[in-house]
ModelCIF file with pLDDT and N, C-alpha, C, O atoms, coordinates in Angstrom:
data_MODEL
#
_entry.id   MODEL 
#
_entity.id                         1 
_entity.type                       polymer 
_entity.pdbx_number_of_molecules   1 
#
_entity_poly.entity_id                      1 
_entity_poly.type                           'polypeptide(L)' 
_entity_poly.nstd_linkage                   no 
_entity_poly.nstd_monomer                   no 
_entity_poly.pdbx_seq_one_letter_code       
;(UNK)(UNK)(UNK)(UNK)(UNK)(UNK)(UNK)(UNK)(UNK)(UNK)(UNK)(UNK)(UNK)(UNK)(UNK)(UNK)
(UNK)(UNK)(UNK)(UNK)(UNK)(UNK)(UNK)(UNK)(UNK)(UNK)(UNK)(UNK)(UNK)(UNK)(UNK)(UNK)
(UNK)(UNK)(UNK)(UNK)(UNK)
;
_entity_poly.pdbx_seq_one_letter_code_can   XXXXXXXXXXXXXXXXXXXXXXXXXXXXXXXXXXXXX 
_entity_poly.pdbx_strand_id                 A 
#
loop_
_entity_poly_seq.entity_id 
_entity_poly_seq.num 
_entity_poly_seq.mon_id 
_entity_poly_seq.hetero 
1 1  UNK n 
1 2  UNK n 
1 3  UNK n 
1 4  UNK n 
1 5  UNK n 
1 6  UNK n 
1 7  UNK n 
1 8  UNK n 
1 9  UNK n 
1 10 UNK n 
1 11 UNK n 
1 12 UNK n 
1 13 UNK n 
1 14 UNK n 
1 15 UNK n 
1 16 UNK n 
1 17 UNK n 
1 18 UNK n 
1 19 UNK n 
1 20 UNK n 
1 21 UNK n 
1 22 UNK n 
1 23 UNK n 
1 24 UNK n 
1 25 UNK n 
1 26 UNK n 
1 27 UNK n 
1 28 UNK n 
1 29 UNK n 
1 30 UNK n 
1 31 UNK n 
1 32 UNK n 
1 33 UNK n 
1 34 UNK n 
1 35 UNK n 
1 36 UNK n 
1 37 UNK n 
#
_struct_asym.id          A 
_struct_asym.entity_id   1 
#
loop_
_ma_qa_metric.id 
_ma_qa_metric.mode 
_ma_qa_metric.name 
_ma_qa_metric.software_group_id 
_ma_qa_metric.type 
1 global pLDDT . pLDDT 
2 local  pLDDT . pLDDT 
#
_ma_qa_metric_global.metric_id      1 
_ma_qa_metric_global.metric_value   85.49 
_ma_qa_metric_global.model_id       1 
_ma_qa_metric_global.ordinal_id     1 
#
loop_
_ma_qa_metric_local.label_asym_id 
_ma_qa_metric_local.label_comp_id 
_ma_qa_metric_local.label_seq_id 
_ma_qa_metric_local.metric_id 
_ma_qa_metric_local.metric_value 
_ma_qa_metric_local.model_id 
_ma_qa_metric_local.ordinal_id 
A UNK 1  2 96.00 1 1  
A UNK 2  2 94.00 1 2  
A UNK 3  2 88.00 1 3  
A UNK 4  2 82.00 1 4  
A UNK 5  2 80.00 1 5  
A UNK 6  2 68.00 1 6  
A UNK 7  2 64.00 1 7  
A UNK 8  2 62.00 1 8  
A UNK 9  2 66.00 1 9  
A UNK 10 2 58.00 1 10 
A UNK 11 2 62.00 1 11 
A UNK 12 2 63.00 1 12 
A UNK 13 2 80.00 1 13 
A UNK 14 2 83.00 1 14 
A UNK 15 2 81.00 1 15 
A UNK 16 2 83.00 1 16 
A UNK 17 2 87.00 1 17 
A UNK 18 2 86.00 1 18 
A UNK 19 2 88.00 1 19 
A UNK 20 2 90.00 1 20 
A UNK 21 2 93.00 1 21 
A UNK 22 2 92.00 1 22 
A UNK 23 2 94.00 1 23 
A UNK 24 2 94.00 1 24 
A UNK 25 2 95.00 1 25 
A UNK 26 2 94.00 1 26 
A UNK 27 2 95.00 1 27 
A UNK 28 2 93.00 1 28 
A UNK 29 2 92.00 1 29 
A UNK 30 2 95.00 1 30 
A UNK 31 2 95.00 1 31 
A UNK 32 2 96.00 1 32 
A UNK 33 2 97.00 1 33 
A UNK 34 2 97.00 1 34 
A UNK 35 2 95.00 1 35 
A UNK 36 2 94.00 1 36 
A UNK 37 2 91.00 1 37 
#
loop_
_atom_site.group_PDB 
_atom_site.id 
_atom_site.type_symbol 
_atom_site.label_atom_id 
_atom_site.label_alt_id 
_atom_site.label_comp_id 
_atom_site.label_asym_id 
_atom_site.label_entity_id 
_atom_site.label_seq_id 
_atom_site.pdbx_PDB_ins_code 
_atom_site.Cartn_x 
_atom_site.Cartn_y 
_atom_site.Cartn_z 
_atom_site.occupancy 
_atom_site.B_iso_or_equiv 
_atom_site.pdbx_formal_charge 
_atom_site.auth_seq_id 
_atom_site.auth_comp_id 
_atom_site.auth_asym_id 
_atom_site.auth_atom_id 
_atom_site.pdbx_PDB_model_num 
ATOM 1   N N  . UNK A 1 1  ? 23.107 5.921  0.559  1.00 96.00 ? 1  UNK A N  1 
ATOM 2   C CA . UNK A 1 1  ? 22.529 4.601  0.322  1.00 96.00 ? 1  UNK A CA 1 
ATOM 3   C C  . UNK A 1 1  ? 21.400 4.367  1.317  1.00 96.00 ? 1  UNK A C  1 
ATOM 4   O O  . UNK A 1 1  ? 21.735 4.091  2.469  1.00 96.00 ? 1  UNK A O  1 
ATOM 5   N N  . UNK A 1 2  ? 20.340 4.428  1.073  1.00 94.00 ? 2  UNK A N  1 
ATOM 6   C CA . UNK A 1 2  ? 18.988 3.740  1.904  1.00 94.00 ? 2  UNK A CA 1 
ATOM 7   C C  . UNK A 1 2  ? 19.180 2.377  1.547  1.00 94.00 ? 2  UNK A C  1 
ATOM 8   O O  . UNK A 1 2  ? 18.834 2.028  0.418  1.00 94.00 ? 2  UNK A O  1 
ATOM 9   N N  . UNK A 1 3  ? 19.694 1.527  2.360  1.00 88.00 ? 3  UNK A N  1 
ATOM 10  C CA . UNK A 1 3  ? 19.495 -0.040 2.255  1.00 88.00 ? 3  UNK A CA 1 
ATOM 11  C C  . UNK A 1 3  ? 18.369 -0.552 2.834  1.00 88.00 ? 3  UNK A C  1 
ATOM 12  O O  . UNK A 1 3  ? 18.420 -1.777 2.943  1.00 88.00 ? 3  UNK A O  1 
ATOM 13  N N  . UNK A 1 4  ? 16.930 0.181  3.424  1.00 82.00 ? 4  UNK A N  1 
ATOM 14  C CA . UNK A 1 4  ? 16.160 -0.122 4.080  1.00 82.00 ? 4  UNK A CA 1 
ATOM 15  C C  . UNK A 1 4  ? 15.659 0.628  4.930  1.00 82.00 ? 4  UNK A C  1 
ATOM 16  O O  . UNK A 1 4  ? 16.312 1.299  5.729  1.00 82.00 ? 4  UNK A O  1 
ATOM 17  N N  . UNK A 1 5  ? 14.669 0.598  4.861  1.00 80.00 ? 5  UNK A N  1 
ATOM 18  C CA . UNK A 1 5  ? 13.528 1.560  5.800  1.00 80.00 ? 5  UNK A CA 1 
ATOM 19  C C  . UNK A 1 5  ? 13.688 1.192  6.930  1.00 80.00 ? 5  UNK A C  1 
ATOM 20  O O  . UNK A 1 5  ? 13.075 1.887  7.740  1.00 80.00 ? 5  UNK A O  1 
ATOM 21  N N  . UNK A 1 6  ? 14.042 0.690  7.189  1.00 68.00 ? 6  UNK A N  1 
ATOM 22  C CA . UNK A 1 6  ? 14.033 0.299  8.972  1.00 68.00 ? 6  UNK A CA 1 
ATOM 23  C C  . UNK A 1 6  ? 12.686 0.539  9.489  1.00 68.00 ? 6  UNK A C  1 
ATOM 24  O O  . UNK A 1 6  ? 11.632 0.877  8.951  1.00 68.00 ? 6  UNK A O  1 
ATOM 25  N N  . UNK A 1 7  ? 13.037 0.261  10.718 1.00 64.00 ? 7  UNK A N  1 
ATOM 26  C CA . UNK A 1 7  ? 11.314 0.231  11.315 1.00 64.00 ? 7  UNK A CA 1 
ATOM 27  C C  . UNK A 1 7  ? 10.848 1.208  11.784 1.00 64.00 ? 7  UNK A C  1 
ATOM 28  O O  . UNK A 1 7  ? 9.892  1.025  12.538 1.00 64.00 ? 7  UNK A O  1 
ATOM 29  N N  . UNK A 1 8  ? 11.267 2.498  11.569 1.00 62.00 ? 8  UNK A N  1 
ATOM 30  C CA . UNK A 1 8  ? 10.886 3.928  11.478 1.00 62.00 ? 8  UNK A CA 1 
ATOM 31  C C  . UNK A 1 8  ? 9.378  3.720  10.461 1.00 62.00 ? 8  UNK A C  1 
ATOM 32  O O  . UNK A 1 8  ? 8.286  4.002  10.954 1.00 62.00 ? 8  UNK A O  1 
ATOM 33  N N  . UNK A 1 9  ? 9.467  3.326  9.363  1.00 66.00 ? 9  UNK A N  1 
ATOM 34  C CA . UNK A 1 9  ? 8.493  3.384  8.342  1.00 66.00 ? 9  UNK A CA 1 
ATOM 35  C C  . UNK A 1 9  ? 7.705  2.123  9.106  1.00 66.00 ? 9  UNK A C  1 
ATOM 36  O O  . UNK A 1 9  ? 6.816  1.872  8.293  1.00 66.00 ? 9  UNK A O  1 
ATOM 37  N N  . UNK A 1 10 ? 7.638  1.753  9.549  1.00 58.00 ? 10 UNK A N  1 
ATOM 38  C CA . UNK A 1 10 ? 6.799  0.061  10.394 1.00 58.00 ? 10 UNK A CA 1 
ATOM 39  C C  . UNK A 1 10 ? 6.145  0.820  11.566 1.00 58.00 ? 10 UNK A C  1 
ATOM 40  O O  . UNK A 1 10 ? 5.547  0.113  12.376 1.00 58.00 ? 10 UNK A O  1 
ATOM 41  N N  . UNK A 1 11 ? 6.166  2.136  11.779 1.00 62.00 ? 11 UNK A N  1 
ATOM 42  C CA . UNK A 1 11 ? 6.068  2.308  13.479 1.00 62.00 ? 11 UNK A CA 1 
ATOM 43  C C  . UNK A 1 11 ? 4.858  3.498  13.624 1.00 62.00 ? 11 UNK A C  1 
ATOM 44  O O  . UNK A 1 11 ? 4.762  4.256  14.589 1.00 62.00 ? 11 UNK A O  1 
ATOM 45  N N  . UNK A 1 12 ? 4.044  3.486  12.553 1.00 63.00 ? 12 UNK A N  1 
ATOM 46  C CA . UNK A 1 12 ? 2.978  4.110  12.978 1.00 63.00 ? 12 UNK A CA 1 
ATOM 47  C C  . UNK A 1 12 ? 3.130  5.711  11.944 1.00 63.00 ? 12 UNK A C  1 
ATOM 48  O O  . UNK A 1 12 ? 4.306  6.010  11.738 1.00 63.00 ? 12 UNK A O  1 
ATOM 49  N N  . UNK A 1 13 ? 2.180  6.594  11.384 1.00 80.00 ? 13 UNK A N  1 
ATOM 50  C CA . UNK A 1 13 ? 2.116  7.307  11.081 1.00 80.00 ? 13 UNK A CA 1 
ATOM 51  C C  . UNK A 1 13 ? 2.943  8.877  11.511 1.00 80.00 ? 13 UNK A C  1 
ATOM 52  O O  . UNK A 1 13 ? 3.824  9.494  10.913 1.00 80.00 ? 13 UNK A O  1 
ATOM 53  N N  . UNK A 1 14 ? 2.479  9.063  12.336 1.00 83.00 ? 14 UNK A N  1 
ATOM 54  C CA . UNK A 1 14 ? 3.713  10.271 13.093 1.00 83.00 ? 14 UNK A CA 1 
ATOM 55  C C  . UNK A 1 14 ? 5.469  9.944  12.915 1.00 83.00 ? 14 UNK A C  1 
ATOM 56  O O  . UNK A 1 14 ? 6.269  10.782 12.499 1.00 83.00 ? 14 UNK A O  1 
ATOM 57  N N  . UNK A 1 15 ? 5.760  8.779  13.263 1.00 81.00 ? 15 UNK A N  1 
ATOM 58  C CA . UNK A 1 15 ? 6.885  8.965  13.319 1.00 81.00 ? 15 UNK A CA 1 
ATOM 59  C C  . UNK A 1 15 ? 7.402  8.840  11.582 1.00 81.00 ? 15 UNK A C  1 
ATOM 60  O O  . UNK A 1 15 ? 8.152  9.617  10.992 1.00 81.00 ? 15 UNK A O  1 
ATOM 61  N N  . UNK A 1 16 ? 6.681  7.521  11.000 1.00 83.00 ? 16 UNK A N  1 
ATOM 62  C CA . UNK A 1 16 ? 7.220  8.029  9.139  1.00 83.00 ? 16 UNK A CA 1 
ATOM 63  C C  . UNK A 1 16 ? 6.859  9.919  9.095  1.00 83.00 ? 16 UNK A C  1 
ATOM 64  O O  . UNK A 1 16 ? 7.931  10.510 9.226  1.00 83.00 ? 16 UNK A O  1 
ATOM 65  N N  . UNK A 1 17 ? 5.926  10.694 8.981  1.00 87.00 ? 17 UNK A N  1 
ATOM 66  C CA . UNK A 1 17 ? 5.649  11.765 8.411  1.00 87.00 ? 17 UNK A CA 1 
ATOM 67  C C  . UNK A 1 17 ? 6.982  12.244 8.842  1.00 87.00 ? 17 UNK A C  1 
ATOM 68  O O  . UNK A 1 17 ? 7.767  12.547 7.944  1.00 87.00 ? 17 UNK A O  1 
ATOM 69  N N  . UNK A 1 18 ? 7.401  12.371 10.188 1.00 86.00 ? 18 UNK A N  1 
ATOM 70  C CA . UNK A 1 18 ? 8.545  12.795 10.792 1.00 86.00 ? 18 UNK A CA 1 
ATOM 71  C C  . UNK A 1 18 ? 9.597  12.431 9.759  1.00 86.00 ? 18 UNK A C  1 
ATOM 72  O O  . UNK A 1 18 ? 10.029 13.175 8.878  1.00 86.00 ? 18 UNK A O  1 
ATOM 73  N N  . UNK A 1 19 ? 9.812  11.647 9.910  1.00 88.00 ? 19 UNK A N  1 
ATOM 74  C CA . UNK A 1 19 ? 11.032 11.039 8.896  1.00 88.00 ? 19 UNK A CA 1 
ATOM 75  C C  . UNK A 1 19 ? 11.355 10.972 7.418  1.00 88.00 ? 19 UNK A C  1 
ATOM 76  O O  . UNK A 1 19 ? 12.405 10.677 6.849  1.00 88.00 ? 19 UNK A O  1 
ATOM 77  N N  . UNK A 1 20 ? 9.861  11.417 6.829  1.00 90.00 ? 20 UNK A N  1 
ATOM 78  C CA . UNK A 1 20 ? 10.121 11.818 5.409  1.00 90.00 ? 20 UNK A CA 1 
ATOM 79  C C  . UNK A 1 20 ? 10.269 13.693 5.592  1.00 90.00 ? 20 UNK A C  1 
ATOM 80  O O  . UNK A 1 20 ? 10.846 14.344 4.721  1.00 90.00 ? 20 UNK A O  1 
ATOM 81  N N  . UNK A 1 21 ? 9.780  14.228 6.590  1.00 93.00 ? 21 UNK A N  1 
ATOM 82  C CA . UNK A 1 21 ? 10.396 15.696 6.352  1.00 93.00 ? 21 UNK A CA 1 
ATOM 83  C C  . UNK A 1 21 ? 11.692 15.832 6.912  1.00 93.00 ? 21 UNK A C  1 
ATOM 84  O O  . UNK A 1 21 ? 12.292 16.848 6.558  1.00 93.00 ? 21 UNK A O  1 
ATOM 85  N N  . UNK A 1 22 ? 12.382 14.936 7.832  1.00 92.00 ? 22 UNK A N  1 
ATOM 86  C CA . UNK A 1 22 ? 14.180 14.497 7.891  1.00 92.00 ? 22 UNK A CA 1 
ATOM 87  C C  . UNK A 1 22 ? 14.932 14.494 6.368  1.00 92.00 ? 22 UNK A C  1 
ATOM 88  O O  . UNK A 1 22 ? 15.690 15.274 5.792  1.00 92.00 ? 22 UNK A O  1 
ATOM 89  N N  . UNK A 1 23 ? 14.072 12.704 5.905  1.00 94.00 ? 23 UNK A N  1 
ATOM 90  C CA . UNK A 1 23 ? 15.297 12.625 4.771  1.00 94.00 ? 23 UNK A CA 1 
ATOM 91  C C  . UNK A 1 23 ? 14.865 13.740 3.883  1.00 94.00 ? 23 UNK A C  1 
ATOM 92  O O  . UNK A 1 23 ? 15.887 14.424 3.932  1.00 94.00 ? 23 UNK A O  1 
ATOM 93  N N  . UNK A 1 24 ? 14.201 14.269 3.250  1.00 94.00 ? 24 UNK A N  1 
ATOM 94  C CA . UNK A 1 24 ? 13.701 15.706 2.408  1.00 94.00 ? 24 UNK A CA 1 
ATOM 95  C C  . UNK A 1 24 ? 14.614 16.934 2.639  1.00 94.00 ? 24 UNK A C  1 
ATOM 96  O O  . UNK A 1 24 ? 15.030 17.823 1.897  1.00 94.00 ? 24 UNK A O  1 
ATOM 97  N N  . UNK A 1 25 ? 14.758 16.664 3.857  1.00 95.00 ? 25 UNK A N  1 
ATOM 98  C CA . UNK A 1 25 ? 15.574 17.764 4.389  1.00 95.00 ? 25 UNK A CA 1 
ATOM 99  C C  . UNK A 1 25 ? 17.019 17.685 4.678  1.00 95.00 ? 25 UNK A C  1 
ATOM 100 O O  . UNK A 1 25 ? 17.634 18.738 4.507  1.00 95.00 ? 25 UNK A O  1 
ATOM 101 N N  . UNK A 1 26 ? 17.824 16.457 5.161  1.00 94.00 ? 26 UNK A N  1 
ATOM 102 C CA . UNK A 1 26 ? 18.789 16.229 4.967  1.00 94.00 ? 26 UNK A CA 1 
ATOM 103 C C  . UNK A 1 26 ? 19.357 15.462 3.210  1.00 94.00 ? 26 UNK A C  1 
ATOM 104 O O  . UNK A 1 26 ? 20.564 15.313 3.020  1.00 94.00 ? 26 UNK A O  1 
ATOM 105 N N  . UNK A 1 27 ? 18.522 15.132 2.305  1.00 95.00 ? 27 UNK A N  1 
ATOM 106 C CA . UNK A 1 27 ? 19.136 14.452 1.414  1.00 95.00 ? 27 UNK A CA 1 
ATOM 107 C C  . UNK A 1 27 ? 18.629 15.320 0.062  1.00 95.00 ? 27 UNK A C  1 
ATOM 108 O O  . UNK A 1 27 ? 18.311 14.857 -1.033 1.00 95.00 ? 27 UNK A O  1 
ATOM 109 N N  . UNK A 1 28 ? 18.656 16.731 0.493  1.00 93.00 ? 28 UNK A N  1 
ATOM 110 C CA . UNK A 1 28 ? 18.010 17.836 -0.904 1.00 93.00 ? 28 UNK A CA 1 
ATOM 111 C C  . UNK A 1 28 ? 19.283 18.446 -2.165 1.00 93.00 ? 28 UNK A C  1 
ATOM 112 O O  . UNK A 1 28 ? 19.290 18.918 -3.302 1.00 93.00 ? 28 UNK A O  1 
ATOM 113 N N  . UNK A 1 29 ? 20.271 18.059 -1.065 1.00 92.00 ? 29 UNK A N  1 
ATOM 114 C CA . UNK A 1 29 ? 21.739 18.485 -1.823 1.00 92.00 ? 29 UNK A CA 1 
ATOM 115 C C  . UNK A 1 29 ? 22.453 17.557 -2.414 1.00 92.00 ? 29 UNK A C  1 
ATOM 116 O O  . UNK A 1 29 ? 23.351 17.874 -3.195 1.00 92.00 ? 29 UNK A O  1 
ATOM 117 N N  . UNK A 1 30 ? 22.112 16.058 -2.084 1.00 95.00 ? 30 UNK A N  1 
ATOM 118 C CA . UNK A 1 30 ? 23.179 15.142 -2.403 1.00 95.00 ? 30 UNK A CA 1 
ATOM 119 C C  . UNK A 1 30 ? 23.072 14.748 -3.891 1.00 95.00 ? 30 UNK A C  1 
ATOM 120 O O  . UNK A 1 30 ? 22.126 15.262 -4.488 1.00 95.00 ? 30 UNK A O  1 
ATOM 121 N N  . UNK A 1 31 ? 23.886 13.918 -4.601 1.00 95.00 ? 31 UNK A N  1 
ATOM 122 C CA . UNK A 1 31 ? 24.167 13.983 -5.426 1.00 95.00 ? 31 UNK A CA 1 
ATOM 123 C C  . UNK A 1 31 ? 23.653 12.742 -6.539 1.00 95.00 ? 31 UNK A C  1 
ATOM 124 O O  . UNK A 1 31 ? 23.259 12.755 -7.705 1.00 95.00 ? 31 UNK A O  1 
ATOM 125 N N  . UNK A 1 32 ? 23.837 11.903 -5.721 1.00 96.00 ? 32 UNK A N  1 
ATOM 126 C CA . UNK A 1 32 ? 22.896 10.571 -5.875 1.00 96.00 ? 32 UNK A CA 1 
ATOM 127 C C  . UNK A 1 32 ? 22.656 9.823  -4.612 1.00 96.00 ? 32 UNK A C  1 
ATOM 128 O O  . UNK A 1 32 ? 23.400 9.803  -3.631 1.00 96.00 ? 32 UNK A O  1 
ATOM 129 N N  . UNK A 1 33 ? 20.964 8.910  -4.838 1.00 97.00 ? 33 UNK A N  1 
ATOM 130 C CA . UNK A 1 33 ? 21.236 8.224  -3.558 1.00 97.00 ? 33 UNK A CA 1 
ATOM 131 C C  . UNK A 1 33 ? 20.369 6.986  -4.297 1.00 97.00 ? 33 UNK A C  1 
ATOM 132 O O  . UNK A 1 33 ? 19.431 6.931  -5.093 1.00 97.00 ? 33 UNK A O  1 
ATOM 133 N N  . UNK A 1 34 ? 21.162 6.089  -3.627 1.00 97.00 ? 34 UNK A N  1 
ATOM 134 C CA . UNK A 1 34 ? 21.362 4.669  -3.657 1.00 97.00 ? 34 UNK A CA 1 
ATOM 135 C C  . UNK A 1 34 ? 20.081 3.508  -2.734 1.00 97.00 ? 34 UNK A C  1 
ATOM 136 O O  . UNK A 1 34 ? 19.751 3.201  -1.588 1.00 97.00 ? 34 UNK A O  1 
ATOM 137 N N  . UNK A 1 35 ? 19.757 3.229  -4.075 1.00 95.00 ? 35 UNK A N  1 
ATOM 138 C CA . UNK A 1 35 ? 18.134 2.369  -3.412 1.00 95.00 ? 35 UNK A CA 1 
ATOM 139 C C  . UNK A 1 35 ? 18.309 0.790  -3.620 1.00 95.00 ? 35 UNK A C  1 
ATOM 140 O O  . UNK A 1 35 ? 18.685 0.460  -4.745 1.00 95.00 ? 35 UNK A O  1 
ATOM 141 N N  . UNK A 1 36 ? 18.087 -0.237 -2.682 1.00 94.00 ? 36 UNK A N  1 
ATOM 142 C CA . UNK A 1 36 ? 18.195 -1.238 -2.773 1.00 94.00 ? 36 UNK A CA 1 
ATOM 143 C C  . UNK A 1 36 ? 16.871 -2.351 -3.660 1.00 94.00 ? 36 UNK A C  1 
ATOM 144 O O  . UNK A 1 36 ? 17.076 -3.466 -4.140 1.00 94.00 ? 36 UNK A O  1 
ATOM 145 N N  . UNK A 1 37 ? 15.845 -1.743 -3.644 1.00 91.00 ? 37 UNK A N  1 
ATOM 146 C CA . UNK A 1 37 ? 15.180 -1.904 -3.980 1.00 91.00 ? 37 UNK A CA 1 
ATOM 147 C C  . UNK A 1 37 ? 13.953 -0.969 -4.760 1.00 91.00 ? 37 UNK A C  1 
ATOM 148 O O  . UNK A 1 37 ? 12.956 -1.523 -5.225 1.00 91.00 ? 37 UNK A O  1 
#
């Protein structure tokens, strides 16, 4: 469940790029994932 970007995505370019090759990389197997919006 992503209930929210948190302020990872609010905090400047480097750290989102960082964090979309995280979730890409931790969430490539799962099965469904859950968006609040």
């Amino acid at each position: 469940t992503v209930s929210g970007l948190g302020t990872g995505f609010l905090s400047g370019r480097l750290l989102e790029a960082i964090l979309t090759k995280l979730y890409r990389w931790g969430l490539r197997r799962t099965y469904r994932v859950f968006f609040h919006n």
